[in-house]
PDB file of N, CA and C in Angstrom:
ATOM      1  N   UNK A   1    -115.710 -17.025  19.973  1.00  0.00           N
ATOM      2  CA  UNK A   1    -114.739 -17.037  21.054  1.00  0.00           C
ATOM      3  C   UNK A   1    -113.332 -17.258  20.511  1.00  0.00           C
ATOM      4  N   UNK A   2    -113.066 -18.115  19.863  1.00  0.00           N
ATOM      5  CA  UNK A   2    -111.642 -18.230  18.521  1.00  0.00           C
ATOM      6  C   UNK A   2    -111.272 -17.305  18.093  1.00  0.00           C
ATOM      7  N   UNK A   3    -111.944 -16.599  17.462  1.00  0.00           N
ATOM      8  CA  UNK A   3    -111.699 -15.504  16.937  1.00  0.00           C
ATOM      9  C   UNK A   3    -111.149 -14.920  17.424  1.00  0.00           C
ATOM     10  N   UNK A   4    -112.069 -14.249  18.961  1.00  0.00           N
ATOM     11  CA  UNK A   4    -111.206 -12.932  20.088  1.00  0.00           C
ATOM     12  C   UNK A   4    -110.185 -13.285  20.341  1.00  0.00           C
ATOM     13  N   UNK A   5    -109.638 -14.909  20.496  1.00  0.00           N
ATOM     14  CA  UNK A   5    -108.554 -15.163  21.215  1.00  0.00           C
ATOM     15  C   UNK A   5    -107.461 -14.957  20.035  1.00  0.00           C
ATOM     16  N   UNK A   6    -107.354 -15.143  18.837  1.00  0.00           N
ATOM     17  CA  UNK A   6    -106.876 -15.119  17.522  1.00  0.00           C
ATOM     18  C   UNK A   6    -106.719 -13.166  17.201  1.00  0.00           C
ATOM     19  N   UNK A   7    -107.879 -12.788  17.401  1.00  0.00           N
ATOM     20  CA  UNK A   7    -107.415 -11.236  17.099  1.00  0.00           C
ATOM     21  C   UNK A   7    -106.797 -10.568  18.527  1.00  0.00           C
ATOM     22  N   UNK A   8    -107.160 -10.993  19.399  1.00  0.00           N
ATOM     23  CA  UNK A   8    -105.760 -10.330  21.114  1.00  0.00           C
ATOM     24  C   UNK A   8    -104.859 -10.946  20.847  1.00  0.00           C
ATOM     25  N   UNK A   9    -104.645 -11.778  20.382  1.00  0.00           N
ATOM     26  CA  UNK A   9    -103.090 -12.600  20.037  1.00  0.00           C
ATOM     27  C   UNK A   9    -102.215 -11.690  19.183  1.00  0.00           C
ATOM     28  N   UNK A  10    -103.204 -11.570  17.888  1.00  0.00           N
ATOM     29  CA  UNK A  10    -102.285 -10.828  16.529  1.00  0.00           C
ATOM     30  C   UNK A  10    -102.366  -9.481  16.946  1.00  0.00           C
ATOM     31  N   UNK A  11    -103.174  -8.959  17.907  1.00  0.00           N
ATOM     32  CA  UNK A  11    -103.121  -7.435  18.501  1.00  0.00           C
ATOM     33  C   UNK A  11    -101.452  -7.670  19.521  1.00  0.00           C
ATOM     34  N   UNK A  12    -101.753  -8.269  20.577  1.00  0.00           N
ATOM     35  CA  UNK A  12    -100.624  -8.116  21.507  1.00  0.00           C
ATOM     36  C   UNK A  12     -99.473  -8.518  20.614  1.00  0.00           C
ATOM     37  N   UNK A  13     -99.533  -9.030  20.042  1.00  0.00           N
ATOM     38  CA  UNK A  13     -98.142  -9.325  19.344  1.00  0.00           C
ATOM     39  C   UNK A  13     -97.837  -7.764  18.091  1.00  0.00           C
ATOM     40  N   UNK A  14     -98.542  -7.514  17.465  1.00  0.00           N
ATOM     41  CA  UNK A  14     -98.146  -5.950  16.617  1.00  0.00           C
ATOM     42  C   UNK A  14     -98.449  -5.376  17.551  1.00  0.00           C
ATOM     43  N   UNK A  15     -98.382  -4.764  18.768  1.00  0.00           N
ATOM     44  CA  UNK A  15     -98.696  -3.420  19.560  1.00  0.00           C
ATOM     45  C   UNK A  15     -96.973  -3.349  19.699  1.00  0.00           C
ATOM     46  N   UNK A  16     -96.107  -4.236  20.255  1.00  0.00           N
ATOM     47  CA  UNK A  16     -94.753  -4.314  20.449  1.00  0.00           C
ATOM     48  C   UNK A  16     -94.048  -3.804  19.643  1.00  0.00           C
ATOM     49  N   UNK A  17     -94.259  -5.228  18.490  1.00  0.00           N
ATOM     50  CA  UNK A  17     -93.389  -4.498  17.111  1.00  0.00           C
ATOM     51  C   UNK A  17     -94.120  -3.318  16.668  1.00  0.00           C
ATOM     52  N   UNK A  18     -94.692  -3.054  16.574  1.00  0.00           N
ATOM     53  CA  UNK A  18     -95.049  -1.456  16.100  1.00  0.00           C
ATOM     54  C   UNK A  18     -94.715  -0.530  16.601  1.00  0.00           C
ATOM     55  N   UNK A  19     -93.859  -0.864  18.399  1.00  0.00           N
ATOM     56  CA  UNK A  19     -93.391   0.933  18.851  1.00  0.00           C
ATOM     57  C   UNK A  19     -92.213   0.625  18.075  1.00  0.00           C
ATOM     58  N   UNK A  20     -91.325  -0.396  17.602  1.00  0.00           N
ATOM     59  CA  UNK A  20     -89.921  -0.589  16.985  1.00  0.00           C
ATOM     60  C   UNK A  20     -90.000  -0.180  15.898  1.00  0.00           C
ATOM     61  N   UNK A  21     -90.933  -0.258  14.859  1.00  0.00           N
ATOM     62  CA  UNK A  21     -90.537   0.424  13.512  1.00  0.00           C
ATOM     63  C   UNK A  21     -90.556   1.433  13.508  1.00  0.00           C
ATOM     64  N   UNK A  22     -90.970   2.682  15.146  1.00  0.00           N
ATOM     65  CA  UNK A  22     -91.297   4.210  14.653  1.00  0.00           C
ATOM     66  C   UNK A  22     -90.338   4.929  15.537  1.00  0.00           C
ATOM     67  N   UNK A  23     -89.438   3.805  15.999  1.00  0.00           N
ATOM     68  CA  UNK A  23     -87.976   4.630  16.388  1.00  0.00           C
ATOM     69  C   UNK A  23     -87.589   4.989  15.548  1.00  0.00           C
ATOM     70  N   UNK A  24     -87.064   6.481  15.490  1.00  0.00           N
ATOM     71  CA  UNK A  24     -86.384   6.940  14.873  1.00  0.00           C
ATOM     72  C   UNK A  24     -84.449   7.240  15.347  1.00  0.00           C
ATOM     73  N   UNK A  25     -83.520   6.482  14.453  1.00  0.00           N
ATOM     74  CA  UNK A  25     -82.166   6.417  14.999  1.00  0.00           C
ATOM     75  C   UNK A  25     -81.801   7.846  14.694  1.00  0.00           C
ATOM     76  N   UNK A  26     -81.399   8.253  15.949  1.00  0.00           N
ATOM     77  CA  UNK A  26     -80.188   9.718  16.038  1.00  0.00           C
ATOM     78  C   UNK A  26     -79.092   9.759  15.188  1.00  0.00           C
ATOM     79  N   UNK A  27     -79.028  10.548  14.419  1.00  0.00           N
ATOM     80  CA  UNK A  27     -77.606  10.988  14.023  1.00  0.00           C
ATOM     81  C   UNK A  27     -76.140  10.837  14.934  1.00  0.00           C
ATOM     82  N   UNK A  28     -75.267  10.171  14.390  1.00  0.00           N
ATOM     83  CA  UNK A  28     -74.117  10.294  15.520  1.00  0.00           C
ATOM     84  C   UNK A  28     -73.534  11.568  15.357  1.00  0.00           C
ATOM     85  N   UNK A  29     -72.919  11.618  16.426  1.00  0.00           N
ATOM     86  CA  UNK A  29     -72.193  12.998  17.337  1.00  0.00           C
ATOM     87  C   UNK A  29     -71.062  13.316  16.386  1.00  0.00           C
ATOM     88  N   UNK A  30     -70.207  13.920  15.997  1.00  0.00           N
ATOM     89  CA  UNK A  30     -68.891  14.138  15.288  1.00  0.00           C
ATOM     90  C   UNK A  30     -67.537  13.422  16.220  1.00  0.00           C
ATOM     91  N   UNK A  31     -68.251  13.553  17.438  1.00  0.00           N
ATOM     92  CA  UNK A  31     -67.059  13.038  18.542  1.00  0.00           C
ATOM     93  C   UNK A  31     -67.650  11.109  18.422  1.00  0.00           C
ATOM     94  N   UNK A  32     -68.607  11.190  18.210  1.00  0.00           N
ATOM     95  CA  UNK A  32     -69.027   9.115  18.156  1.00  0.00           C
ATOM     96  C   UNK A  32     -68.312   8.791  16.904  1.00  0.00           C
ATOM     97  N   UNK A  33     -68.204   9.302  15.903  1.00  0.00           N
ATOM     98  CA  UNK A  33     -68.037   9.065  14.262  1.00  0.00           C
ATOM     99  C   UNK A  33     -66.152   8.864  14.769  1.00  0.00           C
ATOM    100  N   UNK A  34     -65.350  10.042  15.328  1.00  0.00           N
ATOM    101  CA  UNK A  34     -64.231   9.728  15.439  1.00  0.00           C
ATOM    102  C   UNK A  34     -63.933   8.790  16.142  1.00  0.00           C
ATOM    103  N   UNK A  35     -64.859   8.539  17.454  1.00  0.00           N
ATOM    104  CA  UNK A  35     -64.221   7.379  18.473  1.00  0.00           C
ATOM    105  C   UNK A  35     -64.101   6.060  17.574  1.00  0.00           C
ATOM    106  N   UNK A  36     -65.618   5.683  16.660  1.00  0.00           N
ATOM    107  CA  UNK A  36     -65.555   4.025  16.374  1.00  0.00           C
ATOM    108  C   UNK A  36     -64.666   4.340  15.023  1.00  0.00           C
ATOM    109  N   UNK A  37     -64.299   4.871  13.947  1.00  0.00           N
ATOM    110  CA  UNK A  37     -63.406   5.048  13.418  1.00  0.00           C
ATOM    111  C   UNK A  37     -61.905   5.217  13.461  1.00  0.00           C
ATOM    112  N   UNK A  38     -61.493   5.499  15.089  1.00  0.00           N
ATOM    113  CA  UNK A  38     -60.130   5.287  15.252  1.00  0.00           C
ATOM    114  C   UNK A  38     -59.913   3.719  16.221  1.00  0.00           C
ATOM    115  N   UNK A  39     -61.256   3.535  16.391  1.00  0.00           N
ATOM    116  CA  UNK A  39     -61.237   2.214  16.995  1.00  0.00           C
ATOM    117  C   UNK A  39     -60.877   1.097  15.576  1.00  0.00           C
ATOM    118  N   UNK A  40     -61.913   1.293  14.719  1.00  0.00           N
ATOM    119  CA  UNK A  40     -61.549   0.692  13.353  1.00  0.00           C
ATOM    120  C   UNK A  40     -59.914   0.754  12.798  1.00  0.00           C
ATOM    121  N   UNK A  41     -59.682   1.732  12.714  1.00  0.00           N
ATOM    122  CA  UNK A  41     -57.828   2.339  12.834  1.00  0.00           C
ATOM    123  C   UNK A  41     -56.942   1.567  13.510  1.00  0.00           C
ATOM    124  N   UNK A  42     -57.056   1.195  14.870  1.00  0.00           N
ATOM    125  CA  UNK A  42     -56.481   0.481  16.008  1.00  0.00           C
ATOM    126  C   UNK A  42     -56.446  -0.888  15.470  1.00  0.00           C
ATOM    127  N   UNK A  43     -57.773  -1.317  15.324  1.00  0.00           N
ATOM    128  CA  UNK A  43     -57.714  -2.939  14.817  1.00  0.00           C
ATOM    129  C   UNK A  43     -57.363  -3.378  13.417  1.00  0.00           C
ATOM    130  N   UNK A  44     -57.155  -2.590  12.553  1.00  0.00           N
ATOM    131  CA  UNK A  44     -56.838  -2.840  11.078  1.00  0.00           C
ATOM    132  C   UNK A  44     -55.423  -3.082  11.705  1.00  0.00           C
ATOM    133  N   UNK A  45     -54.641  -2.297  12.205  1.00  0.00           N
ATOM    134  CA  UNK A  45     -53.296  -1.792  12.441  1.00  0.00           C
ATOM    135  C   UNK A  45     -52.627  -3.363  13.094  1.00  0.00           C
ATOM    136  N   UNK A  46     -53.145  -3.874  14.019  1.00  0.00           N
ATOM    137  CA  UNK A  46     -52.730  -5.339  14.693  1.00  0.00           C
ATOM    138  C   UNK A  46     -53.778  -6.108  15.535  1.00  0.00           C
ATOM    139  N   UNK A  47     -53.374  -7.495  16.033  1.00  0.00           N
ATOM    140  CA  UNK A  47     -54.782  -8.071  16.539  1.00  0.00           C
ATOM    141  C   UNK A  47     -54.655  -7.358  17.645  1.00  0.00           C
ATOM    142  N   UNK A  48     -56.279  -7.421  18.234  1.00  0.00           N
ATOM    143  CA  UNK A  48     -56.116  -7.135  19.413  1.00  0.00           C
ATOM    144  C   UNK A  48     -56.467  -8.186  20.648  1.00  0.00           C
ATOM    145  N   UNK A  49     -55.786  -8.339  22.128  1.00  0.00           N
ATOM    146  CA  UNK A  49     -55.841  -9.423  22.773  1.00  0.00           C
ATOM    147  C   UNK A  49     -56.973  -8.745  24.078  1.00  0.00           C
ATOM    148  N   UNK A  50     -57.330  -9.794  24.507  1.00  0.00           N
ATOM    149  CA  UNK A  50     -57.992  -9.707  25.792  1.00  0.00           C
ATOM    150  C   UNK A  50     -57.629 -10.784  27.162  1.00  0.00           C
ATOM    151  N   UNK A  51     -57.019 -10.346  28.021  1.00  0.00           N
ATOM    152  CA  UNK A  51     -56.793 -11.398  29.161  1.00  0.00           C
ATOM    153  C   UNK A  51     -57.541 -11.094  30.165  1.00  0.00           C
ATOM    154  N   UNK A  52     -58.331 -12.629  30.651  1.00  0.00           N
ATOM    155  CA  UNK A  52     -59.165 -12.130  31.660  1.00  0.00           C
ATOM    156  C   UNK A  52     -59.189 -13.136  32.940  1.00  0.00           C
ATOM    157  N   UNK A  53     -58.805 -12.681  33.860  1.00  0.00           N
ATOM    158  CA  UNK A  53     -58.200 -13.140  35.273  1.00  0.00           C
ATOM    159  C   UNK A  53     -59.548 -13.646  36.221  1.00  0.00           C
ATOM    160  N   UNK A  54     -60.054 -14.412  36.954  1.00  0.00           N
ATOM    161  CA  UNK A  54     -61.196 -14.804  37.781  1.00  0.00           C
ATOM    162  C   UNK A  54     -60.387 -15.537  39.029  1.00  0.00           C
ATOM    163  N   UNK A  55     -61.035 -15.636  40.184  1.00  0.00           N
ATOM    164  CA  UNK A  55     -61.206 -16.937  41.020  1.00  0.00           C
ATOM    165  C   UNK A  55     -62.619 -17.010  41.383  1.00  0.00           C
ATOM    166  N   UNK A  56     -62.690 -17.889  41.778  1.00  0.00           N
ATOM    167  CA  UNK A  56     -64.369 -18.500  42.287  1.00  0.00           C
ATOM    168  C   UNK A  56     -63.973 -19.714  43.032  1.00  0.00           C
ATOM    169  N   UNK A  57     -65.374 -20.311  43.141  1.00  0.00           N
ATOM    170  CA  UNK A  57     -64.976 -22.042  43.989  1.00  0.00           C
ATOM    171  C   UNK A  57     -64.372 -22.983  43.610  1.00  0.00           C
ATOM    172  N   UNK A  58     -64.224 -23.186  42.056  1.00  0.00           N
ATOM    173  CA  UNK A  58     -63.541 -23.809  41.188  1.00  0.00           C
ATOM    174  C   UNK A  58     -62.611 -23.927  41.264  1.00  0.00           C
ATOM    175  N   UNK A  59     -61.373 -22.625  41.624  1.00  0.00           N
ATOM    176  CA  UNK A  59     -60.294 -22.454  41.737  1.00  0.00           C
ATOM    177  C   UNK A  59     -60.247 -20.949  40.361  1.00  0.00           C
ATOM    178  N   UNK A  60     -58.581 -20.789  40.322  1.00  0.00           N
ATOM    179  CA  UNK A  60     -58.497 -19.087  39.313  1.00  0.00           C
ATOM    180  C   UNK A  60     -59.066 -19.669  37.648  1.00  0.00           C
ATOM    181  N   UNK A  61     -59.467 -18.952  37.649  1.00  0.00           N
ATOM    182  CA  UNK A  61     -59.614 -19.154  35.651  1.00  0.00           C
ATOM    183  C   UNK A  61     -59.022 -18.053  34.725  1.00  0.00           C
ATOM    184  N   UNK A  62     -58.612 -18.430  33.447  1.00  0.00           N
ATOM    185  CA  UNK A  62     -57.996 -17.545  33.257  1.00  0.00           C
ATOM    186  C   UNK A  62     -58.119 -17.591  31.622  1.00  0.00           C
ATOM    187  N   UNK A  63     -58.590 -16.818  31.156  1.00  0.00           N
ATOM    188  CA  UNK A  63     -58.464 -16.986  29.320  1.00  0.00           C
ATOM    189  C   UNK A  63     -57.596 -15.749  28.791  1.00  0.00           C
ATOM    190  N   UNK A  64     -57.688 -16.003  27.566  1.00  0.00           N
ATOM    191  CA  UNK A  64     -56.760 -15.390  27.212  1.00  0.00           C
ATOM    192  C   UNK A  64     -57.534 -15.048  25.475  1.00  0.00           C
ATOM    193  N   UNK A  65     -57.821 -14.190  24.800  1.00  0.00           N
ATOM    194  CA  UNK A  65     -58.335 -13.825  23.663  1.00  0.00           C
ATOM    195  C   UNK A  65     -57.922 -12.753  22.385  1.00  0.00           C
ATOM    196  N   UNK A  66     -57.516 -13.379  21.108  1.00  0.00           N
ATOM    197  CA  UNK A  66     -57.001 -12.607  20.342  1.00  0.00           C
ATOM    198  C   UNK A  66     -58.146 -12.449  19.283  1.00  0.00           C
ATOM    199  N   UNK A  67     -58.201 -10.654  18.770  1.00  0.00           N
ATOM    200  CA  UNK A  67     -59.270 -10.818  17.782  1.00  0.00           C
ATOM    201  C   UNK A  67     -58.344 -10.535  16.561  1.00  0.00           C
ATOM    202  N   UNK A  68     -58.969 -10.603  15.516  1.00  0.00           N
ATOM    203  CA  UNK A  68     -58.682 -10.060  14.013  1.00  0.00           C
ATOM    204  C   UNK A  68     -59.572  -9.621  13.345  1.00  0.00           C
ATOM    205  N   UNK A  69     -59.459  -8.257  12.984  1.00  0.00           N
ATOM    206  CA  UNK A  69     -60.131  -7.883  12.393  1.00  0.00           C
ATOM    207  C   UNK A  69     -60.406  -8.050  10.596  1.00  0.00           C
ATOM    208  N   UNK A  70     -61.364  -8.257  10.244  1.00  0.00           N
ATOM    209  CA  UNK A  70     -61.339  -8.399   8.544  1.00  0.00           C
ATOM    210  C   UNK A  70     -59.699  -7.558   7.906  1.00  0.00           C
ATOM    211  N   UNK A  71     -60.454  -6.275   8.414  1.00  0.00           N
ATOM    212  CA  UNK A  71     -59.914  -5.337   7.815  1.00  0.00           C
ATOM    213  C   UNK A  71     -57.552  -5.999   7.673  1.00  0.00           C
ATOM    214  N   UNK A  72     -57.230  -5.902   9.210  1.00  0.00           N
ATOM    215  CA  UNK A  72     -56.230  -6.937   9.464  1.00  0.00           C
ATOM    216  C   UNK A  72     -55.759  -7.686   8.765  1.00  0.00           C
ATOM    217  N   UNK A  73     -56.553  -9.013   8.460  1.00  0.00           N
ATOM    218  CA  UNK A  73     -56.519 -10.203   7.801  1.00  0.00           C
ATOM    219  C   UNK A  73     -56.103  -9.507   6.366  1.00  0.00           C
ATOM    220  N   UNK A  74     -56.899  -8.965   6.322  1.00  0.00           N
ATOM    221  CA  UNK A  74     -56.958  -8.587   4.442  1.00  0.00           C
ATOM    222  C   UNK A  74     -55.778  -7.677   4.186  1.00  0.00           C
ATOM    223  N   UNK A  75     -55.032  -7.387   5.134  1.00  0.00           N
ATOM    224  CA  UNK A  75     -53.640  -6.640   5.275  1.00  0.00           C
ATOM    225  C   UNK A  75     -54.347  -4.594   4.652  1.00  0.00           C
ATOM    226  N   UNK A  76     -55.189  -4.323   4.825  1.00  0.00           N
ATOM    227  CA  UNK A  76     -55.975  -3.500   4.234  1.00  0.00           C
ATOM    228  C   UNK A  76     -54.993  -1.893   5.642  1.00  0.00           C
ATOM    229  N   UNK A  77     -54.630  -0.991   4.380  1.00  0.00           N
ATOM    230  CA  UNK A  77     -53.792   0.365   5.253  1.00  0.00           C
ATOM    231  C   UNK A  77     -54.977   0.802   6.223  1.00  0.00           C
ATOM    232  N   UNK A  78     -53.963   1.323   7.569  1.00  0.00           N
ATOM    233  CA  UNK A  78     -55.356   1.491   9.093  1.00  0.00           C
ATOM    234  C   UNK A  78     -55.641   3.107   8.328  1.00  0.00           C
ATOM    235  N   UNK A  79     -54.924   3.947   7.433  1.00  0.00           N
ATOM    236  CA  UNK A  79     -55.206   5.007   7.573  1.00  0.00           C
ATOM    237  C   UNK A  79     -56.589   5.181   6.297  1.00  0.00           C
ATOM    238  N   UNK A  80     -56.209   4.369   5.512  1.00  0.00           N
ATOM    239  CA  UNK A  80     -57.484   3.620   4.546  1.00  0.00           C
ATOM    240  C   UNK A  80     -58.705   3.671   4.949  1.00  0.00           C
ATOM    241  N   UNK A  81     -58.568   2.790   6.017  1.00  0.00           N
ATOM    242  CA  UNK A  81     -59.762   2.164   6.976  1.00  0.00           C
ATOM    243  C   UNK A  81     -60.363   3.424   7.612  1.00  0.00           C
ATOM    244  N   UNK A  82     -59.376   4.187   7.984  1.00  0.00           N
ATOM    245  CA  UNK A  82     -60.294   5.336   8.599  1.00  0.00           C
ATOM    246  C   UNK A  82     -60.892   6.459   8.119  1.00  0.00           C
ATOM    247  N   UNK A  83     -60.252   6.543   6.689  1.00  0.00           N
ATOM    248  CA  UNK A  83     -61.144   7.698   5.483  1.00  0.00           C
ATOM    249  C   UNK A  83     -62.286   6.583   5.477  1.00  0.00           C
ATOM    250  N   UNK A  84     -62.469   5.428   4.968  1.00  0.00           N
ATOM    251  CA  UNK A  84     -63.287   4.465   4.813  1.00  0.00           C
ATOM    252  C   UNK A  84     -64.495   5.122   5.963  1.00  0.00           C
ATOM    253  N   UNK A  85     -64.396   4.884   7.109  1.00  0.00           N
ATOM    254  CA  UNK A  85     -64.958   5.006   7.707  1.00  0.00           C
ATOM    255  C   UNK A  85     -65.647   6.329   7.790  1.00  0.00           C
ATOM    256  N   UNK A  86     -64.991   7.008   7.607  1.00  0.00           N
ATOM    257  CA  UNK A  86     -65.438   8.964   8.065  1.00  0.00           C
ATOM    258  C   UNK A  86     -66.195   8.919   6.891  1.00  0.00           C
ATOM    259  N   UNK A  87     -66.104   8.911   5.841  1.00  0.00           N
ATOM    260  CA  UNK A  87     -67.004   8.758   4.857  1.00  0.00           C
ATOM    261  C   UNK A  87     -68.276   8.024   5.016  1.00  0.00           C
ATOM    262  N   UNK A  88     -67.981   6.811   5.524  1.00  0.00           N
ATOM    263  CA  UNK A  88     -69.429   5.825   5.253  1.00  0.00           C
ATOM    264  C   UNK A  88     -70.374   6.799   6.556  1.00  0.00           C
ATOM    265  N   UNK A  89     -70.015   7.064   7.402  1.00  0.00           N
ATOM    266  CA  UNK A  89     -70.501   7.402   9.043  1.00  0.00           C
ATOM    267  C   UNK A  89     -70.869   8.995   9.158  1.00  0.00           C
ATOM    268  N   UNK A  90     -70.412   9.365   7.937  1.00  0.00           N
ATOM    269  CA  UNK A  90     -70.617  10.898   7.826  1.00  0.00           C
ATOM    270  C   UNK A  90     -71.592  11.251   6.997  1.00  0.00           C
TER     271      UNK A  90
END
């Protein structure tokens, strides 16, 4: 009786992970490769901010968010970054 409960266990648990290892990932589009590569471009170039406005019961909330990118920080050229990219993605 151990056993069955021990081998439906280690069954239900690899039936899952096993449809995940036999996805196979799509090739990106020529138009996906340019979008996240000029996105990469954009953020090398300066930070970028996010402001984000709410009310609720609390009363308004309000944050405010700056990112940096590696690339940024490391003062690294945006036009760099984007051969960088077309290359690695291509």
């Amino acid at each position: 009786m151990e056993i069955q409960k021990v081998c439906l266990s280690f069954f239900l648990f690899l039936v899952p992970l096993g449809g995940c290892a036999t996805n196979d990932a799509k090739p990106l589009s020529e138009a996906e490769i340019e979008n996240i590569c000029k996105k990469k471009k954009l953020e090398a170039s300066k930070p970028m901010t996010n402001v984000s406005l709410a009310t609720g019961s609390e009363g308004p909330k309000y944050e405010i968010g700056i990112t940096m990118s590696s690339d940024f920080i490391a003062g690294r050229d945006p036009e760099e970054v984007y051969k960088d990219c077309k290359l690695s993605l291509s």
